[in-house]
C-alpha atoms as a PDB file:
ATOM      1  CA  UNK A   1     -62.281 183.728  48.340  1.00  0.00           C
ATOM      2  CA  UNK A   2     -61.330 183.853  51.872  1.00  0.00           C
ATOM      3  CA  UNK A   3     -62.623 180.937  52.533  1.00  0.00           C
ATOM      4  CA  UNK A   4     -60.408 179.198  50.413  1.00  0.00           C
ATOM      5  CA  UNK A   5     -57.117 181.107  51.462  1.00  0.00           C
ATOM      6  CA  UNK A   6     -58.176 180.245  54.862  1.00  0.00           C
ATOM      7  CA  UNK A   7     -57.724 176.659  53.633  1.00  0.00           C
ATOM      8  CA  UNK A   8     -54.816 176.977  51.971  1.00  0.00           C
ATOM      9  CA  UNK A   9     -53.395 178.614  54.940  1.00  0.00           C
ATOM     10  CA  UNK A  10     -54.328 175.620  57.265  1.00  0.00           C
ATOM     11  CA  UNK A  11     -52.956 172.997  54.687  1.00  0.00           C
ATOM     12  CA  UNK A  12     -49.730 174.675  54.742  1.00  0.00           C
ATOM     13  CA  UNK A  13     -49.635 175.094  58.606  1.00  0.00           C
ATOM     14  CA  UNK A  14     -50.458 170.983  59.193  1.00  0.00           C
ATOM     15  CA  UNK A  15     -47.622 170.756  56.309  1.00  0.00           C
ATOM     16  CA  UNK A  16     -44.779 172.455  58.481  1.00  0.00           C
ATOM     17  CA  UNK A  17     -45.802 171.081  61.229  1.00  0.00           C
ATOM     18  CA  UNK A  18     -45.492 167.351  60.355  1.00  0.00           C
ATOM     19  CA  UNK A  19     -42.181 168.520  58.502  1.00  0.00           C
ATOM     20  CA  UNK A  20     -40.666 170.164  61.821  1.00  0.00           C
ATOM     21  CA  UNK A  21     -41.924 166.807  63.747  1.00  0.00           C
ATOM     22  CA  UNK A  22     -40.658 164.505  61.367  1.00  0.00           C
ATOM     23  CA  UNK A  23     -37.371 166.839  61.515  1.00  0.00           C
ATOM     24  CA  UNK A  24     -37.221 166.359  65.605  1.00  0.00           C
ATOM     25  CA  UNK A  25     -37.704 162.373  64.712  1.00  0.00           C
ATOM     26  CA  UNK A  26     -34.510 162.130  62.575  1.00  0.00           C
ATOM     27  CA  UNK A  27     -32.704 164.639  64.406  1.00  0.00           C
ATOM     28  CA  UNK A  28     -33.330 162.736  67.316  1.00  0.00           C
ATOM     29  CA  UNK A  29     -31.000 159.777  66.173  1.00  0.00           C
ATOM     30  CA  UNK A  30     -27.481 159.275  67.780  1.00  0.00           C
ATOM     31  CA  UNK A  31     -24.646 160.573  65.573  1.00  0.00           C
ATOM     32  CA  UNK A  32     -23.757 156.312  65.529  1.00  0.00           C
ATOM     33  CA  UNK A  33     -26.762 155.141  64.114  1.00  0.00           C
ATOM     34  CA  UNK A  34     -26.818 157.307  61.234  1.00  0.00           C
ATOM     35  CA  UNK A  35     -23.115 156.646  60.553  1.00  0.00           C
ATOM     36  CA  UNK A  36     -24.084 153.276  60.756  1.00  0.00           C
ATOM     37  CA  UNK A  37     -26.576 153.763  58.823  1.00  0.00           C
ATOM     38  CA  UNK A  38     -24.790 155.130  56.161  1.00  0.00           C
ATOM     39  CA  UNK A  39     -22.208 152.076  56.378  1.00  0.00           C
ATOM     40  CA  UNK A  40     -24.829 149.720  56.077  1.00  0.00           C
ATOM     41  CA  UNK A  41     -26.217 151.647  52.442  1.00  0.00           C
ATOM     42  CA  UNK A  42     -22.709 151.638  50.770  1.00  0.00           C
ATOM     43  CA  UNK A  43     -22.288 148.200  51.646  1.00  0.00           C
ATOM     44  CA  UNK A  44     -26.029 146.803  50.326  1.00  0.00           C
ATOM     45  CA  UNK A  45     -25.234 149.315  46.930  1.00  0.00           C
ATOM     46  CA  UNK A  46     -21.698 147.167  46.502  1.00  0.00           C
ATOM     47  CA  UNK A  47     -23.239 144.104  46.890  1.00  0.00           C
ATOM     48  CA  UNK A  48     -26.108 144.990  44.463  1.00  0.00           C
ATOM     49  CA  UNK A  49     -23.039 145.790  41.767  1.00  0.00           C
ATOM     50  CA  UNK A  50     -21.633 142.710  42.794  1.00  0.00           C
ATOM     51  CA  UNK A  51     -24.417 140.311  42.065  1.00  0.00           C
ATOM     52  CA  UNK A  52     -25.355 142.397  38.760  1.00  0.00           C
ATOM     53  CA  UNK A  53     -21.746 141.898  37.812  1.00  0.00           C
ATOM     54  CA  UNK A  54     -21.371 138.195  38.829  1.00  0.00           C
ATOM     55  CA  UNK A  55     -25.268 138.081  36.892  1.00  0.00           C
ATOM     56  CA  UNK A  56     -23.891 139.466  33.753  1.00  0.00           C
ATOM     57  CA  UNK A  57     -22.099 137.572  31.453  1.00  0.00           C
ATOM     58  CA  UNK A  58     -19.816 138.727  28.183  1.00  0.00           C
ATOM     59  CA  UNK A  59     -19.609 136.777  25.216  1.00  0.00           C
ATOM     60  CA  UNK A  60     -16.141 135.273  24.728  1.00  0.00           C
ATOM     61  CA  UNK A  61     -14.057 136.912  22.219  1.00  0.00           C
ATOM     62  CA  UNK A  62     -13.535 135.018  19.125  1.00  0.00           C
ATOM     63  CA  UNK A  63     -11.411 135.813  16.737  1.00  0.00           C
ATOM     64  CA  UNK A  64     -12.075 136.071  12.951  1.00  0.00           C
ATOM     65  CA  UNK A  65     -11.619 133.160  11.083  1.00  0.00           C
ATOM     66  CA  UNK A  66      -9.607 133.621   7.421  1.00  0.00           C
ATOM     67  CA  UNK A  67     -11.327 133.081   4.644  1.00  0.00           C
ATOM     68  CA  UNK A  68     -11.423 129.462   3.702  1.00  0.00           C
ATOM     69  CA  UNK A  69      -8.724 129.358   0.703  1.00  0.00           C
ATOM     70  CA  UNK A  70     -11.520 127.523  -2.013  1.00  0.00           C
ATOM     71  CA  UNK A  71     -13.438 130.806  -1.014  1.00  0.00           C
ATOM     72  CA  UNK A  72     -11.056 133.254  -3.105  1.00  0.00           C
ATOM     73  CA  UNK A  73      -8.065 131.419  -4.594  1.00  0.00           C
ATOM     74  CA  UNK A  74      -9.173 128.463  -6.538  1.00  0.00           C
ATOM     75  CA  UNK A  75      -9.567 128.263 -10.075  1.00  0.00           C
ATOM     76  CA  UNK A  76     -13.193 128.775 -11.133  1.00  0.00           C
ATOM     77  CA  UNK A  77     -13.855 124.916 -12.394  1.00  0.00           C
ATOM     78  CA  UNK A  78     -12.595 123.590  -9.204  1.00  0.00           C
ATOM     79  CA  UNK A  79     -13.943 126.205  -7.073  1.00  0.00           C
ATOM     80  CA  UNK A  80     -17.597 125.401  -8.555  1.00  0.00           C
ATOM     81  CA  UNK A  81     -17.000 121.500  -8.241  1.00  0.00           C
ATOM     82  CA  UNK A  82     -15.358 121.551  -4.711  1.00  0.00           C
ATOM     83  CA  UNK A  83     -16.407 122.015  -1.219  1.00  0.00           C
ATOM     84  CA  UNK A  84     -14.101 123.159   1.345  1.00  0.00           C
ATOM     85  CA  UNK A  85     -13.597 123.351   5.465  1.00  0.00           C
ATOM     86  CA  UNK A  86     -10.980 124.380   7.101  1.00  0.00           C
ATOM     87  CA  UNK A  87      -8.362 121.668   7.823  1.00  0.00           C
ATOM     88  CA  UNK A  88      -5.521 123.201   9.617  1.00  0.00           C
ATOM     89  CA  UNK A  89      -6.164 127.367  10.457  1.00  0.00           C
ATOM     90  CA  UNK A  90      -2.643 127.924  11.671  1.00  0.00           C
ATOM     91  CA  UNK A  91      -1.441 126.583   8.181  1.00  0.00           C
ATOM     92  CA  UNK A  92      -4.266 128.318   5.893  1.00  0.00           C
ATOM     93  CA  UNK A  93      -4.970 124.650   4.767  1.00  0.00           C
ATOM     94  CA  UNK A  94      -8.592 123.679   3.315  1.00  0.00           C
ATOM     95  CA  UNK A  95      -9.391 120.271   2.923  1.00  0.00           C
ATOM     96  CA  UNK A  96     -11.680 119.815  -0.324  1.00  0.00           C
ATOM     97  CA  UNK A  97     -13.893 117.439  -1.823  1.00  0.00           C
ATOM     98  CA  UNK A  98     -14.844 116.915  -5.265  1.00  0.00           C
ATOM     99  CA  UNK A  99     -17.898 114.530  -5.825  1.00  0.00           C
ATOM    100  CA  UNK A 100     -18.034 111.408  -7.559  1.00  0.00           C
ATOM    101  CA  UNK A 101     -20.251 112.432 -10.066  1.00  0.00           C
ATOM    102  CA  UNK A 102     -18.630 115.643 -10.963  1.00  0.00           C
ATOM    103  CA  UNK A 103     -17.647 116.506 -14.514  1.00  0.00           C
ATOM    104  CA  UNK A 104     -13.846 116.654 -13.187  1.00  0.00           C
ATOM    105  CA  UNK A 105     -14.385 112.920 -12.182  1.00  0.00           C
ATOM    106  CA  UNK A 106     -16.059 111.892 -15.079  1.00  0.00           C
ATOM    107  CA  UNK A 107     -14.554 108.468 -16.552  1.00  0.00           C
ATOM    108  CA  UNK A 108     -13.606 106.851 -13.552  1.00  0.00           C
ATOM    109  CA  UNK A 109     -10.319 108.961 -13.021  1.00  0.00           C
ATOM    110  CA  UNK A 110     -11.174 108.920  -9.228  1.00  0.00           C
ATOM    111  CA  UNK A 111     -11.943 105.449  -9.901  1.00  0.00           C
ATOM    112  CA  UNK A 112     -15.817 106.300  -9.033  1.00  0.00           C
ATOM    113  CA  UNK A 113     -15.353 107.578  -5.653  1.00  0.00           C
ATOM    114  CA  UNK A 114     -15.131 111.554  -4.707  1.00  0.00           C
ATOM    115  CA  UNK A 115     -11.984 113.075  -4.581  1.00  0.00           C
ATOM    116  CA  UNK A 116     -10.282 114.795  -1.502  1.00  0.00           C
ATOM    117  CA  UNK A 117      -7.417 117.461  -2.264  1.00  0.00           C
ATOM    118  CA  UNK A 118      -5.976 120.054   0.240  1.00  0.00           C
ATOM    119  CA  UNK A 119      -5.693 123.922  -0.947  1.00  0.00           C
ATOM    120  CA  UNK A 120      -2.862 126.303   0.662  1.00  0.00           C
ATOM    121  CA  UNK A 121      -2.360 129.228   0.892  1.00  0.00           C
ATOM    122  CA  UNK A 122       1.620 129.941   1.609  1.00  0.00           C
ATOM    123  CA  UNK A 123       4.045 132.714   1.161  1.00  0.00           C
ATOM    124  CA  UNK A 124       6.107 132.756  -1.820  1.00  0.00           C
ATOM    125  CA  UNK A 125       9.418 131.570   0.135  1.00  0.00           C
ATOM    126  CA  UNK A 126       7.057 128.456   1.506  1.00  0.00           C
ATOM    127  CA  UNK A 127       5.411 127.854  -1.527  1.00  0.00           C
ATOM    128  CA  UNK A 128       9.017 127.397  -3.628  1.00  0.00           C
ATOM    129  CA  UNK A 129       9.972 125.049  -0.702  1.00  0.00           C
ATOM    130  CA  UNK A 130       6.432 122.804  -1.314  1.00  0.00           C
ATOM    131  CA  UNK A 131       7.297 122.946  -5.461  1.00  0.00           C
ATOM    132  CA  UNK A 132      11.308 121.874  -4.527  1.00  0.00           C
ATOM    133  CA  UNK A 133       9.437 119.298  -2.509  1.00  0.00           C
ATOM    134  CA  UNK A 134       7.619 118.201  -5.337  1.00  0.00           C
ATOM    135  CA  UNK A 135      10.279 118.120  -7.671  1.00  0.00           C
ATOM    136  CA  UNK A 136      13.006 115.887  -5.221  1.00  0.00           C
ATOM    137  CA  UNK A 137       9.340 113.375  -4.701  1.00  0.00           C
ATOM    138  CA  UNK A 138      10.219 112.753  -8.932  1.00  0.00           C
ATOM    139  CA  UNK A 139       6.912 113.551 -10.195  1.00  0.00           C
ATOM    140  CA  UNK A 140       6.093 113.841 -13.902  1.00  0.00           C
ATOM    141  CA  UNK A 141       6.133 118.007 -14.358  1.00  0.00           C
ATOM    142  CA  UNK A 142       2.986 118.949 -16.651  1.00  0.00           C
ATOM    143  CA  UNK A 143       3.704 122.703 -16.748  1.00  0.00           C
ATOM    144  CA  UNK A 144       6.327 124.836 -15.015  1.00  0.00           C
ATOM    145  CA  UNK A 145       6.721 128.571 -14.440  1.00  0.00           C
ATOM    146  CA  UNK A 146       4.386 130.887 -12.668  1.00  0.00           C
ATOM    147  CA  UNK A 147       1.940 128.007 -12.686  1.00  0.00           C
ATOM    148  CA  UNK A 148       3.365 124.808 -11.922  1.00  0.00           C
ATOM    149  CA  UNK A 149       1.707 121.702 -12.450  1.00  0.00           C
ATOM    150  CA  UNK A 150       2.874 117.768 -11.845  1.00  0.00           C
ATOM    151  CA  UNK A 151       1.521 114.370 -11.720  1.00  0.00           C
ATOM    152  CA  UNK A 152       3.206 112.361  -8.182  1.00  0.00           C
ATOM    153  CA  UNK A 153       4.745 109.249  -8.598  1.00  0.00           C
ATOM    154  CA  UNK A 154       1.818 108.021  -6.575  1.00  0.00           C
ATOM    155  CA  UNK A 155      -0.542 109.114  -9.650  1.00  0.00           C
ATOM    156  CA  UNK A 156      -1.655 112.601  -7.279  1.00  0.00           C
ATOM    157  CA  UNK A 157      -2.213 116.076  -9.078  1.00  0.00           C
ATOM    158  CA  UNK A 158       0.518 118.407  -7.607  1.00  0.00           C
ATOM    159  CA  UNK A 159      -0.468 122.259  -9.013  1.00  0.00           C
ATOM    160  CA  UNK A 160       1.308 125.747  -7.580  1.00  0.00           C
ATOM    161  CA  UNK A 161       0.506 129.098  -8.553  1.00  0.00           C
ATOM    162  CA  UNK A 162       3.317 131.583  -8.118  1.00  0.00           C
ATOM    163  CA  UNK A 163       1.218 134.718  -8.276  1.00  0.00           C
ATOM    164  CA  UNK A 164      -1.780 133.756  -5.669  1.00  0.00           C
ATOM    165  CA  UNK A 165       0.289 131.202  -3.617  1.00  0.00           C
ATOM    166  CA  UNK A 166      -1.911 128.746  -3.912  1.00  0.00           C
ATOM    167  CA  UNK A 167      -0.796 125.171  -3.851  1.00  0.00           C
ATOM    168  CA  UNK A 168      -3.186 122.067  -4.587  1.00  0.00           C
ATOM    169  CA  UNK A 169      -2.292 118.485  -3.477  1.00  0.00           C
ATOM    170  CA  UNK A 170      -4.612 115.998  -4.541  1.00  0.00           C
ATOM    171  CA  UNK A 171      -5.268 112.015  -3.502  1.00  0.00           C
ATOM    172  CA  UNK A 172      -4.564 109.381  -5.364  1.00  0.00           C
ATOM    173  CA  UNK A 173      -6.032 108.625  -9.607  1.00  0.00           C
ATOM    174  CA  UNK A 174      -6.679 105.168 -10.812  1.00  0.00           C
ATOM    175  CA  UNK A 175      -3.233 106.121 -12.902  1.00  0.00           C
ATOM    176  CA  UNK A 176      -0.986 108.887 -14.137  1.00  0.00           C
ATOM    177  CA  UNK A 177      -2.938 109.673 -16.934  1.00  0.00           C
ATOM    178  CA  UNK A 178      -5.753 110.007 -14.657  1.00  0.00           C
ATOM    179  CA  UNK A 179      -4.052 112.813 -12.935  1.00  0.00           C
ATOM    180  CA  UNK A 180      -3.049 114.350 -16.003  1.00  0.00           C
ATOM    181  CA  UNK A 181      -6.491 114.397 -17.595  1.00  0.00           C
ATOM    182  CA  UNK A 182      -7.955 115.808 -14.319  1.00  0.00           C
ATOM    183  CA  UNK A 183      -5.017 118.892 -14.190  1.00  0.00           C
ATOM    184  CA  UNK A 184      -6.446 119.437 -17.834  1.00  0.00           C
ATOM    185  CA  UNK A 185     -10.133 119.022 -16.885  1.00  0.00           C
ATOM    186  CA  UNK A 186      -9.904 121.454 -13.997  1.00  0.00           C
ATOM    187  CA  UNK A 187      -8.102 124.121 -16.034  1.00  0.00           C
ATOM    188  CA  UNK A 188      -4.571 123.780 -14.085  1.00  0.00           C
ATOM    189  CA  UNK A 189      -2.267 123.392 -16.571  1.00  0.00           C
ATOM    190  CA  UNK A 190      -2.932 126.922 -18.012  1.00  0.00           C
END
């Protein structure tokens, strides 16, 4: 037992004395060289954050896109028979196709090619302006009230609802009575 604090005795002797040495080493330094030093470590740390930082990269913010209108606002027969992109976001205007072999197109009223129409979403004061629009153009008025509904001179589909704000405009029939039998088809004149 002796024997082995006699050890531990000489461990911890060699132990102070490379600690006091190794204390007269630093010690020894000029005042200048540690400041320097010292300079020399906040400057390598700042440049560290600095190439981390210029390393890094954030994604761009993006912000949200609104809903496409044909997502939430179109009638459920034209909803099911249309797809829709976004045409103009600043506007809230989709621009939709129906395809030539839908049920809505059936007879040739597209004249056997797919249909494109344009869905809005507006405010109520714009949405009275795009019906008063409608109305000057001299288009044959289907249905009028809370759900307005016209065939253009130009033998387009023209339908408005008051409640949602939506507003369809669609391109051109092989006639007027192709419009008409597509407002009926689609469910637009109710």
């Amino acid at each position: 037992m002796a024997a082995a604090v006699e050890s531990t005795a000489h461990v911890v002797e060699k132990t102070v004395e490379t600690a006091e040495s190794a204390v007269k080493t630093v010690a020894g330094y000029p005042r200048w060289q540690w400041r320097a030093l010292g300079i020399f470590s906040a400057v390598m740390v700042g440049l560290v954050v600095l190439v981390i930082r210029s390393c890094s990269f954030s994604l761009p913010s993006m912000p949200l896109a609104p809903p496409q209108v044909g997502e939430s606002a179109l009638p459920e027969s034209v909803r099911a028979n249309a797809s829709c992109e976004r045409f103009d976001t600043a506007q809230m205007v989709d621009k939709c196709v129906i395809g030539a072999s839908s049920s809505l197109l059936s007879g040739g009223i597209a004249g056997g090619k797919e249909l494109t129409f344009y869905a809005q979403s507006s405010s109520p004061e714009r949405l009275g302006d795009i019906i008063r629009r409608w109305r000057a153009a001299g288009g044959t008025v289907v249905t009028d009230g809370q759900i307005f509904a016209a065939v253009g001179p130009s033998a387009t589909a023209w339908y408005a609802d008051t409640r949602s704000g939506l507003s369809l405009e669609t391109g051109t029939f092989t006639g007027k009575a192709a419009a008409q039998t597509f407002l009926t088809r689609a469910g637009l004149t109710r």
